[in-house]
N, C-alpha and C. Protein backbone atom coordinates (compact mmCIF):
# COMPACT_ATOMS: atom_id res chain seq x y z
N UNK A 1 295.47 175.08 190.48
CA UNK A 1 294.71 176.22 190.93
C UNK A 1 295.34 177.49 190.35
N UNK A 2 294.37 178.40 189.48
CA UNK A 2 294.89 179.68 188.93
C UNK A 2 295.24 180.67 190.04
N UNK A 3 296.13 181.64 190.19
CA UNK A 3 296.00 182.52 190.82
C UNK A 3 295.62 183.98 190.53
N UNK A 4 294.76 183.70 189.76
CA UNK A 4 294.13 184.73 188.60
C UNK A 4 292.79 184.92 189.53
N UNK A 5 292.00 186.41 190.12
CA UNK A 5 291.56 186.23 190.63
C UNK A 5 290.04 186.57 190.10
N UNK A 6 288.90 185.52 190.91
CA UNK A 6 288.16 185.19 190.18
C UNK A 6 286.76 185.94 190.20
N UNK A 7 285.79 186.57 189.56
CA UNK A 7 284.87 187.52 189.92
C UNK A 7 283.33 186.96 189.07
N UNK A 8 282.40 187.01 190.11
CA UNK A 8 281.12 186.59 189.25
C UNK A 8 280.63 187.31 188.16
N UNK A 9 279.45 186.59 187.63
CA UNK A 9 279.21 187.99 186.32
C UNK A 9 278.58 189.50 187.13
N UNK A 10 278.13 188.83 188.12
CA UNK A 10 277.24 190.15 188.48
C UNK A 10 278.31 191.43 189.35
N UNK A 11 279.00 190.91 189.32
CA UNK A 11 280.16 191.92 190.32
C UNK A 11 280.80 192.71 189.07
N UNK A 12 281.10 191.55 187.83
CA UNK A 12 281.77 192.00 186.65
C UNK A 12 281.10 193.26 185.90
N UNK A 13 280.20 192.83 185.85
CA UNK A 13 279.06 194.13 185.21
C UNK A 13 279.03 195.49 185.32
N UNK A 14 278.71 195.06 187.61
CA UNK A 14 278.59 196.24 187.97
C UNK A 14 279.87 196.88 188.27
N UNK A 15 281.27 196.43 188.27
CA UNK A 15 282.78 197.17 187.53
C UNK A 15 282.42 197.87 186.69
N UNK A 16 281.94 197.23 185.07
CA UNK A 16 281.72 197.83 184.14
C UNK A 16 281.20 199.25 184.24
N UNK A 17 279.65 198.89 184.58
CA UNK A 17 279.03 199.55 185.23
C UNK A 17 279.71 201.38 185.58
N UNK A 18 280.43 200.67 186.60
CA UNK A 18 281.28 202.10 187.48
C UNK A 18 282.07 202.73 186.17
N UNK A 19 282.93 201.95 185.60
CA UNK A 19 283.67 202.76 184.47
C UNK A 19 283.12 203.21 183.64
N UNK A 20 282.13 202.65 182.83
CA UNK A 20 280.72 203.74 182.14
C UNK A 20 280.67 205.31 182.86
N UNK A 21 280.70 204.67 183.50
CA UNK A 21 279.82 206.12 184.40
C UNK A 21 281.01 206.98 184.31
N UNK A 22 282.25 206.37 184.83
CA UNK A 22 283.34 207.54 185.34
C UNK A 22 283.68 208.08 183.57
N UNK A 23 283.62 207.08 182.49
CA UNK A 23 284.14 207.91 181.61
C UNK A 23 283.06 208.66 180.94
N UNK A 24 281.78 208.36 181.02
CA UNK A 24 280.55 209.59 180.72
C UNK A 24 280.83 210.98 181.73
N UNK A 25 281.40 210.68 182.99
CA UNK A 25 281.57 211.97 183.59
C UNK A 25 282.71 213.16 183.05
N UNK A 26 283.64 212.03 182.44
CA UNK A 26 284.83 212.94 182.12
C UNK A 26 284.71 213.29 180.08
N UNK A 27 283.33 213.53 179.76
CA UNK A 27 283.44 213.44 178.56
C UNK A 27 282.89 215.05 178.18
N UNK A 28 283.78 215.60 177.37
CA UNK A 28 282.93 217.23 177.66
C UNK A 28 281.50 217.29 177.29
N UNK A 29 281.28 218.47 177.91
CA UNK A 29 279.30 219.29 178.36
C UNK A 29 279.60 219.87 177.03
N UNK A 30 279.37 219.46 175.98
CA UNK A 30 278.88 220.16 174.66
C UNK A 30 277.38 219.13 173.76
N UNK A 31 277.53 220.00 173.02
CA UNK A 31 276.13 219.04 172.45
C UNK A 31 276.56 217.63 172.47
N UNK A 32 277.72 217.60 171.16
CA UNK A 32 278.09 216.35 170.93
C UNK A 32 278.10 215.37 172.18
N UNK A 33 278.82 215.83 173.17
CA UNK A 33 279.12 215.00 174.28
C UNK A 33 278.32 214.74 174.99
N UNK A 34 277.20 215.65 174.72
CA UNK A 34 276.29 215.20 175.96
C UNK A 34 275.37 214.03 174.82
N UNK A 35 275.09 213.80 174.16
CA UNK A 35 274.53 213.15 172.86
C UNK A 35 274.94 211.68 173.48
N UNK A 36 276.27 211.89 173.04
CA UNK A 36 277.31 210.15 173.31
C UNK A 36 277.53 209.82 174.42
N UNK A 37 277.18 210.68 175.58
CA UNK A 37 277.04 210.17 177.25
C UNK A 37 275.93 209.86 177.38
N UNK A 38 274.43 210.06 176.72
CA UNK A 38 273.34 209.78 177.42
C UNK A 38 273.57 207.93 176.56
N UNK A 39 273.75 207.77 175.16
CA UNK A 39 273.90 206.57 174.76
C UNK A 39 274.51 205.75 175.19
N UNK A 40 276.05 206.10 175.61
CA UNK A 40 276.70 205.04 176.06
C UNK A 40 276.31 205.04 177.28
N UNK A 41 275.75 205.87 178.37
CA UNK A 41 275.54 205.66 179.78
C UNK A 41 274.17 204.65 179.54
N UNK A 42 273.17 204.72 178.74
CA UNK A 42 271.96 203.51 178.49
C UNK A 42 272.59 202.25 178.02
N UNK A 43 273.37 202.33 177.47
CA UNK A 43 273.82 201.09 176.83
C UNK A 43 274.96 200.28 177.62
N UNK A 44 275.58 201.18 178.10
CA UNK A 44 277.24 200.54 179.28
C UNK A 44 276.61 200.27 180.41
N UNK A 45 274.86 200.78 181.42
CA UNK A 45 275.07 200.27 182.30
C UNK A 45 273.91 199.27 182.51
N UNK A 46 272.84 199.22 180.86
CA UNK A 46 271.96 198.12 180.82
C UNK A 46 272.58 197.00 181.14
N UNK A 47 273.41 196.30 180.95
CA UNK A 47 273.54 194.70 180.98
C UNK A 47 273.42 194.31 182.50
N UNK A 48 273.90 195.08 183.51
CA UNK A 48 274.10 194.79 184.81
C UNK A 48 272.25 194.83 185.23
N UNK A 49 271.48 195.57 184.71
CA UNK A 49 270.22 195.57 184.92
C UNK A 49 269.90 194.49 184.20
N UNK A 50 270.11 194.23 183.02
CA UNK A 50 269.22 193.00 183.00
C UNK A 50 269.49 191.50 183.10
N UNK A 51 271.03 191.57 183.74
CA UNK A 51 271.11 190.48 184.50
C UNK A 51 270.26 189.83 185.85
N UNK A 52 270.12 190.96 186.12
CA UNK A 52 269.65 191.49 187.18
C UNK A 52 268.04 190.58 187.07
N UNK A 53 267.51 190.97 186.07
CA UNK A 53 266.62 190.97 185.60
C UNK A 53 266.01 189.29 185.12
N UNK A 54 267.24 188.85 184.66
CA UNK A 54 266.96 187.85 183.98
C UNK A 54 266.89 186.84 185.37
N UNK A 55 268.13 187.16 186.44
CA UNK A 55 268.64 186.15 187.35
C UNK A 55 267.04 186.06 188.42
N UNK A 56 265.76 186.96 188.56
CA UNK A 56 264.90 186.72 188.72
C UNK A 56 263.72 185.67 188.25
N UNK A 57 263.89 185.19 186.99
CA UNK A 57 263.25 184.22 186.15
C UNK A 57 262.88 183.28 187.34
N UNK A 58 261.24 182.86 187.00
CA UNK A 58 260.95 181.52 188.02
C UNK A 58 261.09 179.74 187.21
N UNK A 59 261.35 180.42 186.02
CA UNK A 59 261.28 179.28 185.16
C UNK A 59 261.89 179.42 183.76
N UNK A 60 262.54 178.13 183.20
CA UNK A 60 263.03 178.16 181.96
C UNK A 60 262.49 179.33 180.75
N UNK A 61 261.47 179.14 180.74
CA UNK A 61 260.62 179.68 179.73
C UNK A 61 260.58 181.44 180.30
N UNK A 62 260.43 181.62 181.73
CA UNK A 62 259.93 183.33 182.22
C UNK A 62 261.72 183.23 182.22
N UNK A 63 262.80 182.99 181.84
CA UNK A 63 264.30 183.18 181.83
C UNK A 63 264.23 183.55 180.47
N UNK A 64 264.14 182.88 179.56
CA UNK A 64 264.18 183.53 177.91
C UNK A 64 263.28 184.28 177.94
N UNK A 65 262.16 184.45 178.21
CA UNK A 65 260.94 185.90 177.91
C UNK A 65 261.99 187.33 179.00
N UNK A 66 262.39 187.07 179.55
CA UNK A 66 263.01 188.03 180.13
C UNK A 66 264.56 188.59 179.43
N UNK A 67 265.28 187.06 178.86
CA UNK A 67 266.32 187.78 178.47
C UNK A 67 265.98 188.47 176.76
N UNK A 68 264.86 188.27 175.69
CA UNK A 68 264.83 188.15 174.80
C UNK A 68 264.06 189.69 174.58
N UNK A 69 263.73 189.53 175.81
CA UNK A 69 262.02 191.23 175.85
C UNK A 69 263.10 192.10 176.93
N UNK A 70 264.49 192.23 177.27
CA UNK A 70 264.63 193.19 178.24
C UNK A 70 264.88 194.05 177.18
């Protein structure tokens, strides 16, 4: 037994998730920055959505149309 402790994907994400966010908050209010916070904030906190997304699927087939079209 590891004592490494153990976390699902969906908890993992939404970690991620939180640190996206905290380091888009601490990134300076100038053009540039606001540019590379709106991208990385779409992109760092999609995956937790479309896990989200996918873990709804009623079937094999609506599971790949969901993970392939999010």
């Amino acid at each position: 037994m590891s004592n490494e402790r153990q976390y699902d994907l969906e908890e993992r994400l939404l970690e991620f998730s939180v640190k996206i966010i905290r380091i888009v908050e601490a990134l300076p209010r100038s053009r540039t920055g606001n540019h590379i916070a709106k991208q990385l904030l779409r992109s760092g906190t999609s995956p937790y959505a479309n896990h989200d997304e996918a873990q709804g699927a009623e079937s094999s087939k609506d599971f790949i149309h969901r993970c392939v079209f999010a």
